[in-house]
Protein backbone atom coordinates (compact mmCIF):
# COMPACT_ATOMS: atom_id res chain seq x y z
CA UNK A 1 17.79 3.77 4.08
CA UNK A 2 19.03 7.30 3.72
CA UNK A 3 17.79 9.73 1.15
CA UNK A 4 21.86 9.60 -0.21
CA UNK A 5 21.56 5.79 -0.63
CA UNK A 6 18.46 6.34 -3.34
CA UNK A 7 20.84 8.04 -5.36
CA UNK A 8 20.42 4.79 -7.71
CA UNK A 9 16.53 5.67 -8.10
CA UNK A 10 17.28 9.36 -8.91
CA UNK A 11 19.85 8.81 -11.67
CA UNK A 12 17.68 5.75 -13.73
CA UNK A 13 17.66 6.51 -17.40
CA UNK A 14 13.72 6.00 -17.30
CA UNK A 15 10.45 6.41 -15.08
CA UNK A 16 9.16 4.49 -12.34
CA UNK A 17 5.88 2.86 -13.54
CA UNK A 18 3.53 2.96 -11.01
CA UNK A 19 0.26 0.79 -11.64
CA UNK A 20 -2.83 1.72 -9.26
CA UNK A 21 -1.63 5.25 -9.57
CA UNK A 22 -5.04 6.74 -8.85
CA UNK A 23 -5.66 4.73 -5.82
CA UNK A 24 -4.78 5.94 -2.16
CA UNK A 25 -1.11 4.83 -2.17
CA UNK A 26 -0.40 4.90 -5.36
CA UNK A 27 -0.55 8.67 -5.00
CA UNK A 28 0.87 8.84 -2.23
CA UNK A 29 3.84 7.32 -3.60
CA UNK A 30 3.71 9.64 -6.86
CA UNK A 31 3.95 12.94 -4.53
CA UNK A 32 6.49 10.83 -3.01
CA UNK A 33 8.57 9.86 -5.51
CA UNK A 34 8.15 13.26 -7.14
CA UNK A 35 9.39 14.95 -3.56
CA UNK A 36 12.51 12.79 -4.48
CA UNK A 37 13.15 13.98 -7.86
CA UNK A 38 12.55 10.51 -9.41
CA UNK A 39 10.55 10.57 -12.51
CA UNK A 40 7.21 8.45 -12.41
CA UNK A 41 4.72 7.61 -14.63
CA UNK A 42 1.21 5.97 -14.12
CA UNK A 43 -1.14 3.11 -15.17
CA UNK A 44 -4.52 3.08 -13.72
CA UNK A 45 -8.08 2.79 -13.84
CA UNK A 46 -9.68 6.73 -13.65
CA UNK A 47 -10.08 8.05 -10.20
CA UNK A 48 -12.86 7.53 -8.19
CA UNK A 49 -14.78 11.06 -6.93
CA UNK A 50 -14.01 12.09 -3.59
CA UNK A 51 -10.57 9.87 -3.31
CA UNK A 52 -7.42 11.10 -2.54
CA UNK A 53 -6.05 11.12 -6.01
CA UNK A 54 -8.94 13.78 -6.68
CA UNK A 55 -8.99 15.92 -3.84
CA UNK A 56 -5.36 16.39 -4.31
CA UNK A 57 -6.24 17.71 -7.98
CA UNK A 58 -3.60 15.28 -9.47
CA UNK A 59 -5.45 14.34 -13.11
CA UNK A 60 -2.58 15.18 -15.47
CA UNK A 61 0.10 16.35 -12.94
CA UNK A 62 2.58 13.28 -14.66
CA UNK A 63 2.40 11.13 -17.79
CA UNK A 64 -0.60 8.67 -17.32
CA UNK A 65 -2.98 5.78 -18.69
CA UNK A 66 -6.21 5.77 -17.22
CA UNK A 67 -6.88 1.76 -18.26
CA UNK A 68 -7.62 -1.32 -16.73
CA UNK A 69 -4.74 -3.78 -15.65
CA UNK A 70 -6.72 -6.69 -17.12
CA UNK A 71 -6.24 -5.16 -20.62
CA UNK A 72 -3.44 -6.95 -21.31
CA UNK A 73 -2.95 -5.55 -24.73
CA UNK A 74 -3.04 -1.88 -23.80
CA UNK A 75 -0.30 -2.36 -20.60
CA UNK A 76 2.12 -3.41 -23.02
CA UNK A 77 1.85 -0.87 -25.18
CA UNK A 78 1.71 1.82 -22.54
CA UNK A 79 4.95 0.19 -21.25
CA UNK A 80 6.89 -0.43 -24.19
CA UNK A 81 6.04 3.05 -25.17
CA UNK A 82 7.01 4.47 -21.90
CA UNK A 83 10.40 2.44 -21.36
CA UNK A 84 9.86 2.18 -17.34
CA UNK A 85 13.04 1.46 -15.66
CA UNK A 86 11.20 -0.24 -13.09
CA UNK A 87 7.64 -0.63 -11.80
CA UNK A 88 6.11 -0.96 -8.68
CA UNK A 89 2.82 -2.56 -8.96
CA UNK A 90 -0.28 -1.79 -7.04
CA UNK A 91 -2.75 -1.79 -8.79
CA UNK A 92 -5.86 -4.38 -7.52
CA UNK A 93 -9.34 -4.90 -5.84
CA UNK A 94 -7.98 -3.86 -2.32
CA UNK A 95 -11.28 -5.03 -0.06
CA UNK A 96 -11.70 -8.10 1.72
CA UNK A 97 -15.57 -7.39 2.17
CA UNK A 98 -16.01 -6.95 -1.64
CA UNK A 99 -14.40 -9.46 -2.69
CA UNK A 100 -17.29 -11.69 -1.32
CA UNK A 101 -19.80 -9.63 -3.56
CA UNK A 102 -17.07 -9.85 -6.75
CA UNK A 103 -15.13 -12.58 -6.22
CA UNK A 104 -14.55 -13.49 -9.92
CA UNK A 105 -13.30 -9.68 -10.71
CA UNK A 106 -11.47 -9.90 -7.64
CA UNK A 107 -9.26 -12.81 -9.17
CA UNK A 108 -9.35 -11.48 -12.32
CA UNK A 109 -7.73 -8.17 -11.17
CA UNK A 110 -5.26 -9.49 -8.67
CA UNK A 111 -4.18 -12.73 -9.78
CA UNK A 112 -4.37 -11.98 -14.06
CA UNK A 113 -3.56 -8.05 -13.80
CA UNK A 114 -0.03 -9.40 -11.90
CA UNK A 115 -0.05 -12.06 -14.60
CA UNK A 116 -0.36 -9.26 -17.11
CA UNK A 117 2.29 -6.65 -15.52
CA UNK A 118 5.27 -9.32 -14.87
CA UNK A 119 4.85 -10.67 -18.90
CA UNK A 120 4.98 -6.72 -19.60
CA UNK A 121 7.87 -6.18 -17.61
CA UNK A 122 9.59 -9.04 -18.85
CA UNK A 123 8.96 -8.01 -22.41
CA UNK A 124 10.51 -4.79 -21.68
CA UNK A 125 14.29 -4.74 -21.86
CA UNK A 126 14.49 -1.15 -20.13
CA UNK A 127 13.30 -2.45 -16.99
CA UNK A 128 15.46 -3.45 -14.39
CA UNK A 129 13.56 -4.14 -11.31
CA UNK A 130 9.58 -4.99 -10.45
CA UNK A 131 8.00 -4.40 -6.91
CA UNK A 132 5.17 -6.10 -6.47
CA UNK A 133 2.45 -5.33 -3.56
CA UNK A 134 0.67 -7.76 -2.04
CA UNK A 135 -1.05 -7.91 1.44
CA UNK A 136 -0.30 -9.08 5.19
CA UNK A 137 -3.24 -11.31 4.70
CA UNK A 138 -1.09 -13.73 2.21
CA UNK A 139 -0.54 -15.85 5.29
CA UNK A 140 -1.85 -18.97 6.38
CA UNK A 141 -3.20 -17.78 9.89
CA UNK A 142 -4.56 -19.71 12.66
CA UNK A 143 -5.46 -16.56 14.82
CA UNK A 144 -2.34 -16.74 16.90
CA UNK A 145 -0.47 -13.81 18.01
CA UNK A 146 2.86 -14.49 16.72
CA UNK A 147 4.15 -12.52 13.85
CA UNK A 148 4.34 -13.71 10.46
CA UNK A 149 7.56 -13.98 8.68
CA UNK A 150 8.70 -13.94 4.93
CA UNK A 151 9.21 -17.69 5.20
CA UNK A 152 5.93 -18.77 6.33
CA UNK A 153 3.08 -21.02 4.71
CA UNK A 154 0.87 -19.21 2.34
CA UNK A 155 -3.13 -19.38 2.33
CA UNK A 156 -5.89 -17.38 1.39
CA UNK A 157 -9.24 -17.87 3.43
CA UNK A 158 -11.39 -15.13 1.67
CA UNK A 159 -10.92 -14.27 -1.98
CA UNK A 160 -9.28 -11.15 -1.27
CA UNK A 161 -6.72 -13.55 0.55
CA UNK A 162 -6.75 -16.10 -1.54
CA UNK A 163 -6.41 -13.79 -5.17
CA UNK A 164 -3.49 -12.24 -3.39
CA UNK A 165 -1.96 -15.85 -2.60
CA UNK A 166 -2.31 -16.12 -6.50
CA UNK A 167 -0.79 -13.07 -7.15
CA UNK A 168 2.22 -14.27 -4.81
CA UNK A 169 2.44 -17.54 -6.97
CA UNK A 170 2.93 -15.39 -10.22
CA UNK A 171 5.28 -13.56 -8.22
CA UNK A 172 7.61 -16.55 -7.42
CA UNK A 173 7.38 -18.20 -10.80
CA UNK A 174 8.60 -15.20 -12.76
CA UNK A 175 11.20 -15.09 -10.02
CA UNK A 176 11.95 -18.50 -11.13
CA UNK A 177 12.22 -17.28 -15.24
CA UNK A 178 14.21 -14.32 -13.97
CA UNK A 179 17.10 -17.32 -12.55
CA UNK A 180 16.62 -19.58 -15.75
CA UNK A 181 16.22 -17.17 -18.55
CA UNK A 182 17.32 -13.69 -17.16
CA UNK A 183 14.53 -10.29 -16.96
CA UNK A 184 13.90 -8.04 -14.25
CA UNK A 185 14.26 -8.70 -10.39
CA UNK A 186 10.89 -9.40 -8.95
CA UNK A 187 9.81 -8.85 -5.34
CA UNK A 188 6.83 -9.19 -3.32
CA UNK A 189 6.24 -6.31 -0.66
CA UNK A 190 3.71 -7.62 1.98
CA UNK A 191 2.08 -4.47 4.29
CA UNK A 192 -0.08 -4.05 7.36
CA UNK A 193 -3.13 -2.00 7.49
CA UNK A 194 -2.09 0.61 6.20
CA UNK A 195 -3.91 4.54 7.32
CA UNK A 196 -3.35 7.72 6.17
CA UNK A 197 -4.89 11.29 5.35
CA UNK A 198 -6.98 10.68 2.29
CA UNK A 199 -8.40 7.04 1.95
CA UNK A 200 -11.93 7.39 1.82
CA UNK A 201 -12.91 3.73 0.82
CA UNK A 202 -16.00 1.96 2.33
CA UNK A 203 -15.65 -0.91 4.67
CA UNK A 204 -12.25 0.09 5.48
CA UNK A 205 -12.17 1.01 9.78
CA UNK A 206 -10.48 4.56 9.73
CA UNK A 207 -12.71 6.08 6.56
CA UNK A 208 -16.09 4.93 7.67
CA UNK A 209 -15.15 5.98 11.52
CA UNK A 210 -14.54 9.28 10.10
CA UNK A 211 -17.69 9.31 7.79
CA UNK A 212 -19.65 8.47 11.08
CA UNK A 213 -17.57 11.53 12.58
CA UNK A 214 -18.87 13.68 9.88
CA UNK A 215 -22.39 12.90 10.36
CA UNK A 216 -22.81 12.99 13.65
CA UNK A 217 -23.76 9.08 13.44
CA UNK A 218 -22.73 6.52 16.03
CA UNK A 219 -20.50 3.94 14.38
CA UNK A 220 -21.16 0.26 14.15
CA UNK A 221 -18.07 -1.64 15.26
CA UNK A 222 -17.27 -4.84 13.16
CA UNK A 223 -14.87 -7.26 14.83
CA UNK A 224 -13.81 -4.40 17.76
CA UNK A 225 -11.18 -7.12 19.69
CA UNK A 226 -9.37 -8.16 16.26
CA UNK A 227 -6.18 -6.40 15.90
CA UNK A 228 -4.22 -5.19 12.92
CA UNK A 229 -0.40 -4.07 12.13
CA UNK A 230 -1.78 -0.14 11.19
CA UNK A 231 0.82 1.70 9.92
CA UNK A 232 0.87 5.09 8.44
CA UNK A 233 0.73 5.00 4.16
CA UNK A 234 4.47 6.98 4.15
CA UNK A 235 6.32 4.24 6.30
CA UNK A 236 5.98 0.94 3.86
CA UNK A 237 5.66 2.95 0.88
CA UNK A 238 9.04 4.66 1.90
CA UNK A 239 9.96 0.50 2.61
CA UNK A 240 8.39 -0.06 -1.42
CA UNK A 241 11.21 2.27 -2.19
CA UNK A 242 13.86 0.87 -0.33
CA UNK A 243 13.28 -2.53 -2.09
CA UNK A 244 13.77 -0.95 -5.56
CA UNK A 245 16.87 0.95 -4.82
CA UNK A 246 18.42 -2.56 -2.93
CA UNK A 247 16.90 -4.71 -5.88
CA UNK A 248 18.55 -2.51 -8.76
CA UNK A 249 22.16 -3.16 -7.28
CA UNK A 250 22.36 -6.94 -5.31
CA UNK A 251 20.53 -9.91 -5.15
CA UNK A 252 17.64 -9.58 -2.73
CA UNK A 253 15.58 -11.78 -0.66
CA UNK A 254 12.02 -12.80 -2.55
CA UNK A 255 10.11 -11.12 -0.50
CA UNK A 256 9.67 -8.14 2.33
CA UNK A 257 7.42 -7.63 4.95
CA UNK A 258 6.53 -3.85 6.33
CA UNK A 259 4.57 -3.70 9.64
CA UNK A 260 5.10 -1.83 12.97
CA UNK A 261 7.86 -2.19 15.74
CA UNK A 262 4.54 -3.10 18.14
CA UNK A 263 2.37 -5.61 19.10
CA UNK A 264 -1.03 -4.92 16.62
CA UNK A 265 -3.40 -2.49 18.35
CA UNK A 266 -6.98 -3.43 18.36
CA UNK A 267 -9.77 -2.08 16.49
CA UNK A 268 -11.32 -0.72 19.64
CA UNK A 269 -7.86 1.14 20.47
CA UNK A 270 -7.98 1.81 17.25
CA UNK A 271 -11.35 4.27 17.55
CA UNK A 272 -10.71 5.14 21.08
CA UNK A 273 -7.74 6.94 20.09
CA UNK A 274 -9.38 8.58 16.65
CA UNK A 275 -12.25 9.61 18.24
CA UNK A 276 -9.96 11.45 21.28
CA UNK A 277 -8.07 13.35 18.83
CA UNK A 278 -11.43 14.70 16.93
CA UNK A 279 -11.16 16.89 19.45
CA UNK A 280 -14.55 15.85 21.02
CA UNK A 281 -16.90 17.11 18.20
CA UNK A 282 -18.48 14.02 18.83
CA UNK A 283 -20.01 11.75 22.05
CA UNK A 284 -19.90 8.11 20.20
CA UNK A 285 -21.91 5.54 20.64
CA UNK A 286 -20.42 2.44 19.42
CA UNK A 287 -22.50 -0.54 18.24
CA UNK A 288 -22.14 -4.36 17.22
CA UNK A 289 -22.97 -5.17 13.48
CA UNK A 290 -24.34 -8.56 12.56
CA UNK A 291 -21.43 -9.51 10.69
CA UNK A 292 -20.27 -13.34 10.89
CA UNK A 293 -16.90 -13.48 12.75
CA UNK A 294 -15.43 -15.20 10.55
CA UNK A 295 -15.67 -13.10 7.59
CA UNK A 296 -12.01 -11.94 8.42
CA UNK A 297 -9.25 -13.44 10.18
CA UNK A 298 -9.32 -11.94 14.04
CA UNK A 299 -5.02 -11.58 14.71
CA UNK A 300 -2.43 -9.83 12.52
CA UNK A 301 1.10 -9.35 13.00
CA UNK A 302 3.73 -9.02 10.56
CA UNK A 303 7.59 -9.14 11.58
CA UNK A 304 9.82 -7.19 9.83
CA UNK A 305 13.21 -8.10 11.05
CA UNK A 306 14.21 -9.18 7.48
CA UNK A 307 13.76 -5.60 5.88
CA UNK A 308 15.51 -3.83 9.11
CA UNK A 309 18.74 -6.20 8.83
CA UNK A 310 19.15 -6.19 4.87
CA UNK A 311 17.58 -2.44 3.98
CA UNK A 312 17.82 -0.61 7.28
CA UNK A 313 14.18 0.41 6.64
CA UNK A 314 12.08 1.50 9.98
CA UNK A 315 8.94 3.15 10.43
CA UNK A 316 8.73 6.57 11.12
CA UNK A 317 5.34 6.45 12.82
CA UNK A 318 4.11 4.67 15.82
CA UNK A 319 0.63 2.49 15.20
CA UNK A 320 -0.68 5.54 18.09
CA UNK A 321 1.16 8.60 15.84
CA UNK A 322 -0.17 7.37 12.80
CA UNK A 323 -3.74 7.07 13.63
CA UNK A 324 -3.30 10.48 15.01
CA UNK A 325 -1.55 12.08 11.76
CA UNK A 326 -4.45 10.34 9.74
CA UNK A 327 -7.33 12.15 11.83
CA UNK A 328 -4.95 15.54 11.77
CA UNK A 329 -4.77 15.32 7.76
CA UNK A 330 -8.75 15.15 7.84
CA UNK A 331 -9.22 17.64 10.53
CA UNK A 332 -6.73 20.16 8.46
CA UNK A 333 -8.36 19.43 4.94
CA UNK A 334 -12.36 19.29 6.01
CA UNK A 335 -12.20 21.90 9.02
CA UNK A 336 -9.53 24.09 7.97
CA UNK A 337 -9.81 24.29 4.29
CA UNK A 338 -6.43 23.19 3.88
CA UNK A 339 -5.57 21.61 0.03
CA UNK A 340 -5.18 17.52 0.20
CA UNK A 341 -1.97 18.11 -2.07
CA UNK A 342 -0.32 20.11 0.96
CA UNK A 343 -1.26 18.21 3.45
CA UNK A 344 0.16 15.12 2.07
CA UNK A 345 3.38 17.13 1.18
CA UNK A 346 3.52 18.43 5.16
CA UNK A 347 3.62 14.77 6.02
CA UNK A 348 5.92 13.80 3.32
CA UNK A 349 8.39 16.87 4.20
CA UNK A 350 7.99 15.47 7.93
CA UNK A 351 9.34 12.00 6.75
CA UNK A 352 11.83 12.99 4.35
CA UNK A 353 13.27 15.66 7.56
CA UNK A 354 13.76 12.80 10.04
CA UNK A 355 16.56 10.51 10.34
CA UNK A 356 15.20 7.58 7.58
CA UNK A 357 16.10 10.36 4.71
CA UNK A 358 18.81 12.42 5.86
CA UNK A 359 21.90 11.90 3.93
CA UNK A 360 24.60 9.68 5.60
């Protein structure tokens, strides 16, 4: 969708609430939306040290809540004193690993903060339009290669999964009180593995591979044949966006997924390319962890036919070009000195110059 056809997010009367703010997309889609000229305004828990959200400097850069999703009471306060015209909701526990060690907050966090956010929303006559952001992992997967639609039978294994499959269900049943009693559109956004300059969470493949980088440590591999959809942050986000501006002016499907236009790379492509464009600072040595294999599921793919018919969304990056850009952001902000803020506003600028944004 062109940058002219977002002319409908540019001209709402109020803010885009974004909840997770703080976290790695969240601000990615703030210097996003804020490269747009849309007004946003955040809802998060603080930021964590070292993240992107403080190496970019952003504490206080827009109007903000630093509170927890679960407090039900303060979200609709911050919201009905904010008037959002629409929210896209990201806020959650994001790690499948974790939520094995906290799989009660996990829950609580996905499947009540979503609770918490749509009775907000639908409490608040200024808002038009929800987005809600889920996870590729929503499906019910037997470890085939065939890529998962928007239709397909929902399942969590893991209670990352499985908090996200409740978030879905919250998802569809205030898209049912939307039809019966009126309120906001609702839609569920469902995303690959997402990569990018600036996401420095544990247990996550890129950030630890880069930690290991750092060091000068070799790097344990954890499930090296499963594959992934890995997509750079900008190209669903951008997608995120698309389903607002589409939502705000027709009916729209339930749900979107965002993935790449190829087959899921492995995560041994995965490093083999990352560690090639560190420029050889490093001779790797690649290990096995002890981790049971079936912790995670081994296959992704998501298929995202639906949001290139009905929102002429595509990515931008390749799986290859994105892993790349991620490892260039790093290499430009830890070996060049280069601020995180501009080098997520080079890559945004890059995106916004190509083809997806020019105007029609």
């Amino acid at each position: 969708m062109s940058l002219g056809q977002k002319l409908r997010l540019q001209s709402l009367s109020g803010p885009v609430l974004i909840t997770g703010h703080t976290g790695f997309k969240g601000t990615w889609l703030t210097l996003l939306l804020e490269k747009l000229n849309i007004e946003v305004v955040g809802y998060s828990l603080s930021p964590e040290k070292d993240g992107l959200f403080d190496r970019a400097n952003r504490t206080g850069a827009i109007r903000e809540e630093f509170a927890d999703i679960r407090d039900s009471e303060k979200l609709d306060s911050y919201i009905q004193t904010v008037r959002p015209s629409a929210i896209i909701h990201m806020a959650a526990q994001p790690l499948v690993l974790a939520s094995y060690r906290i799989p009660k907050e996990t829950f609580d966090v996905n499947v009540i903060g979503t609770v918490n956010m749509l009775n907000s929303a639908f409490s608040c006559d200024s808002i038009n339009a929800v987005v809600a952001v889920t996870t590729d992992k929503v499906y019910r997967n037997d470890n085939s290669v065939r890529a998962f639609i928007e239709s397909d039978a929902l399942e969590g294994k893991d209670p990352y999964s499985a908090s996200k499959v409740g978030a879905e269900a919250a998802v569809s049943a205030w898209q049912q009180i939307a039809r019966v009693r009126g309120g906001p559109r609702v839609v569920s956004v469902r995303a690959g593995n997402v990569i990018g300059g600036g996401d420095w969470a544990t247990e996550r493949l890129l950030p630890d591979l880069l930690r290991s980088f750092i060091k000068k440590e070799s790097f344990v591999v954890r499930n090296p044949n499963s594959t992934r959809p890995w997509q750079h942050v900008l190209d669903p986000i951008n997608g995120y966006l698309d389903v607002l501006e589409f939502s705000l002016g027709n009916d729209t499907a339930s749900a979107f997924n965002f993935g790449p236009d190829s087959s899921s790379l492995s995560v041994s492509e995965v490093i083999k390319i990352a560690s090639k464009q560190w420029q050889g600072r490093l001779i790797m040595e690649s290990g096995l962890n002890d981790q049971p294999s079936n912790i995670e599921a081994l296959n992704l793919s998501l298929d995202s036919s639906l949001a290139h018919k009905m929102l002429g969304w595509a990515p931008y990056w390749s799986q290859e070009s994105a892993i790349v850009a991620t490892i260039k952001w790093w290499d430009k902000v830890l070996n060049y000195g280069i601020d995180a803020n501009k080098a997520c506003l080079d890559d945004i600028s890059e995106l916004i110059e190509n083809k997806h944004f020019q105007n029609d």
